[in-house]
C-alpha atoms as a PDB file:
ATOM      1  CA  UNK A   1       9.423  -0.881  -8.446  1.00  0.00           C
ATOM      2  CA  UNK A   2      10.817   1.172 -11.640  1.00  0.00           C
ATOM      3  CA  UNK A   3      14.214   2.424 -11.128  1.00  0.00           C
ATOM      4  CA  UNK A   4      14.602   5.872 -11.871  1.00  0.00           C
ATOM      5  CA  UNK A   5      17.900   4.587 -14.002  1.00  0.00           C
ATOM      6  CA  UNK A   6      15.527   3.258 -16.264  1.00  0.00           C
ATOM      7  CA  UNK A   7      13.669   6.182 -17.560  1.00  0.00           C
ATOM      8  CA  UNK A   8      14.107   7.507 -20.674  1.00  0.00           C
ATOM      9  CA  UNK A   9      13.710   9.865 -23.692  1.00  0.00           C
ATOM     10  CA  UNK A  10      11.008   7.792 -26.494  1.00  0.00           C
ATOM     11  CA  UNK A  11      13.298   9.368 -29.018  1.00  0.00           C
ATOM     12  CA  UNK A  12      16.581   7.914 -26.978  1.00  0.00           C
ATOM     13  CA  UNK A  13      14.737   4.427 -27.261  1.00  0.00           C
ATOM     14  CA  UNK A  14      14.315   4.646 -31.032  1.00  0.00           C
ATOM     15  CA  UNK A  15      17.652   5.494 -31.546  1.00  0.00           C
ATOM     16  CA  UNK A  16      18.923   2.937 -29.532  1.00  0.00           C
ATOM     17  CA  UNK A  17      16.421   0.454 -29.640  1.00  0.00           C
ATOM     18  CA  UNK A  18      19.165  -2.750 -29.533  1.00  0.00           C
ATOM     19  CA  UNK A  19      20.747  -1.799 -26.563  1.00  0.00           C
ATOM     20  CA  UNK A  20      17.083  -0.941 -24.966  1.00  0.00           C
ATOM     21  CA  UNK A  21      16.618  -4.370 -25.552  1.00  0.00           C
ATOM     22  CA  UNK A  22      19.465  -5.887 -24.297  1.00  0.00           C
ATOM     23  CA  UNK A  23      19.025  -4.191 -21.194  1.00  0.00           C
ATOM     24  CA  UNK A  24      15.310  -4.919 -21.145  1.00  0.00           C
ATOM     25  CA  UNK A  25      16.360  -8.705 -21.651  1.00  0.00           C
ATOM     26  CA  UNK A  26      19.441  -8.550 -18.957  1.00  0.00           C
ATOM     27  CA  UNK A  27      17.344  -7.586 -16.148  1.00  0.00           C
ATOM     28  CA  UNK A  28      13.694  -8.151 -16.566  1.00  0.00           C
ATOM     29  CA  UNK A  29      13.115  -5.038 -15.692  1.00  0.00           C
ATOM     30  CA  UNK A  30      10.790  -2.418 -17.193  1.00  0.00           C
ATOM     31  CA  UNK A  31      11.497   1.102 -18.663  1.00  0.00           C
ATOM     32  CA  UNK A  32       9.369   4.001 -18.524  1.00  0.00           C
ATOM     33  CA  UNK A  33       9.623   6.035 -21.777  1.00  0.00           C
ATOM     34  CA  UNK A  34       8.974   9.518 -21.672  1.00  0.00           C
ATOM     35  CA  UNK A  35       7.802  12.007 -24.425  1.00  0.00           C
ATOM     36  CA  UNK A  36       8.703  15.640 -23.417  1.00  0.00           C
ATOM     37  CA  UNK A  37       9.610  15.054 -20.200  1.00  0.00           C
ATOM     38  CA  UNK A  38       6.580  13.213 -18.880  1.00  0.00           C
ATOM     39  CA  UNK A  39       6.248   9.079 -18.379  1.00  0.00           C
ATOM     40  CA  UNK A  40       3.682   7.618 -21.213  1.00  0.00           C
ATOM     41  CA  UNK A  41       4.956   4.252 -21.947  1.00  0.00           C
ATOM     42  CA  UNK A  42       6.216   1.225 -20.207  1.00  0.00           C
ATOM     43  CA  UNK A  43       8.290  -1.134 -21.889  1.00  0.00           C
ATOM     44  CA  UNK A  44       9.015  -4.762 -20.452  1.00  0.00           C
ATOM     45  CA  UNK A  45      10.770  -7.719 -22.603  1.00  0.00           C
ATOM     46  CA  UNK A  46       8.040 -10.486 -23.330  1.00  0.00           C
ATOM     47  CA  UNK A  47       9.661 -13.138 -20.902  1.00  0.00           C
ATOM     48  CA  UNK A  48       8.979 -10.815 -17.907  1.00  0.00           C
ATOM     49  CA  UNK A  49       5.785  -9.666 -19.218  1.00  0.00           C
ATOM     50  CA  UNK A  50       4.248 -13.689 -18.695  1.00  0.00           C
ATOM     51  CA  UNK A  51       5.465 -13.810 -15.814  1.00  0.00           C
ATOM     52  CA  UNK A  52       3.580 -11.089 -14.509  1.00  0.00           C
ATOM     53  CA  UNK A  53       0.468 -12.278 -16.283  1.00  0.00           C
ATOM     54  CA  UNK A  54       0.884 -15.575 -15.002  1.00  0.00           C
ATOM     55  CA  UNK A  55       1.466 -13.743 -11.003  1.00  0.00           C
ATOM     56  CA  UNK A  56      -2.046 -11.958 -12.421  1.00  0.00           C
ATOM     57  CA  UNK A  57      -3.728 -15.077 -12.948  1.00  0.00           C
ATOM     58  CA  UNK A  58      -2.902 -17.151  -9.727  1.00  0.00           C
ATOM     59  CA  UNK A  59      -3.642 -14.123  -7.495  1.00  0.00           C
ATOM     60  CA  UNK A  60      -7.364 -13.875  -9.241  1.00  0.00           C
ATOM     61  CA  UNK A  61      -7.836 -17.353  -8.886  1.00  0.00           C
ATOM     62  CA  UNK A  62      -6.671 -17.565  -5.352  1.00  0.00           C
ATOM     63  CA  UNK A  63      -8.827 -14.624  -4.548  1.00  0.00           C
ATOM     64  CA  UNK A  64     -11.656 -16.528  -6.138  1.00  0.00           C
ATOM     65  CA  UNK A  65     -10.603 -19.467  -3.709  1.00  0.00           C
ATOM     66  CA  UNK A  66     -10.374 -17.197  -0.414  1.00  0.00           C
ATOM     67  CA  UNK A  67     -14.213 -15.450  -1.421  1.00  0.00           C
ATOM     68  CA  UNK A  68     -15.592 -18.853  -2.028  1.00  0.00           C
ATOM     69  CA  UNK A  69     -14.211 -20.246   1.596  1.00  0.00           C
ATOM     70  CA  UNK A  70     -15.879 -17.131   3.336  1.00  0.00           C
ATOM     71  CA  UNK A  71     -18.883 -17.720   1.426  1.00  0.00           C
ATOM     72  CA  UNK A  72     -18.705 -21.857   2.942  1.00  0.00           C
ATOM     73  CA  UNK A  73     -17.804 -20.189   6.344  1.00  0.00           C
ATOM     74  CA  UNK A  74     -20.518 -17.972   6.203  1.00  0.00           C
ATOM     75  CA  UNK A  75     -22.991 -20.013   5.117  1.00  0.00           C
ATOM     76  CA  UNK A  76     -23.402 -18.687   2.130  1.00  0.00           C
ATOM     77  CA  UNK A  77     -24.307 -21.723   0.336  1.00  0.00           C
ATOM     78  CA  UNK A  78     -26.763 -23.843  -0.908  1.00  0.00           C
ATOM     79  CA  UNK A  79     -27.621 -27.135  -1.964  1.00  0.00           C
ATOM     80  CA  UNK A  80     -25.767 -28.556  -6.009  1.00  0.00           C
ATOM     81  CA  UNK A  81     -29.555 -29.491  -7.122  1.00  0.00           C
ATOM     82  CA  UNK A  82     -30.828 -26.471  -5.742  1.00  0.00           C
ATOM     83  CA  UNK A  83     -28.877 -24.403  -8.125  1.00  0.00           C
ATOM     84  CA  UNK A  84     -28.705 -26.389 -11.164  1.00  0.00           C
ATOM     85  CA  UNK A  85     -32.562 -26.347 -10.738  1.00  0.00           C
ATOM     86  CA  UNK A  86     -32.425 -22.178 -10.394  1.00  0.00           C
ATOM     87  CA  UNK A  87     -30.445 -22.168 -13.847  1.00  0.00           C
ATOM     88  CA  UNK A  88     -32.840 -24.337 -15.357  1.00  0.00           C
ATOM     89  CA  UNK A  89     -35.578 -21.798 -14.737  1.00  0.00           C
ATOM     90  CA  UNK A  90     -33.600 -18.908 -15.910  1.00  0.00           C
ATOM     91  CA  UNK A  91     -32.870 -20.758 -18.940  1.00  0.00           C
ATOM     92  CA  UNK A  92     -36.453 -21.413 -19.704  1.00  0.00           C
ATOM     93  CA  UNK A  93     -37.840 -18.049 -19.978  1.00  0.00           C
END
């Protein structure tokens, strides 16, 4: 969740670009940046920023997990050979 203490002027970011970054640093938090008044960029200090790539990854994967046990639960299966022999067809053609 973005704090709304952590919006602010582009031009107030350039100015004061160290002690953006300090704060950035601090609390792992993200800044919106506006330019006249509206939001257009997000900032976030690099740590943070793999961490939430990371939190990216492991959700997709265990979402890949979750489909593939409804898919066994299902029935949705078939047979090692079966498919290695499928991809051997496509791969001839």
């Amino acid at each position: 969740m973005i704090d709304l203490k952590d919006i602010h002027p582009l031009t107030d970011f350039q100015r004061n670009t160290k002690a953006h970054l300090k704060r950035l640093k601090k609390t792992g938090k993200p800044q919106v940046l506006t330019v006249n008044g509206r939001a257009e960029i997000v900032v976030q200090d690099a740590e943070t920023y793999q961490k939430l790539l990371d939190a990216v990854d492991r959700a997709e994967a265990l979402e890949g997990i979750r489909r593939g046990l409804e898919d066994v639960m299902a029935g949705r299966t078939r047979p090692l050979a079966e498919a290695i022999d499928e991809l051997g067809r496509r791969h001839e053609r």
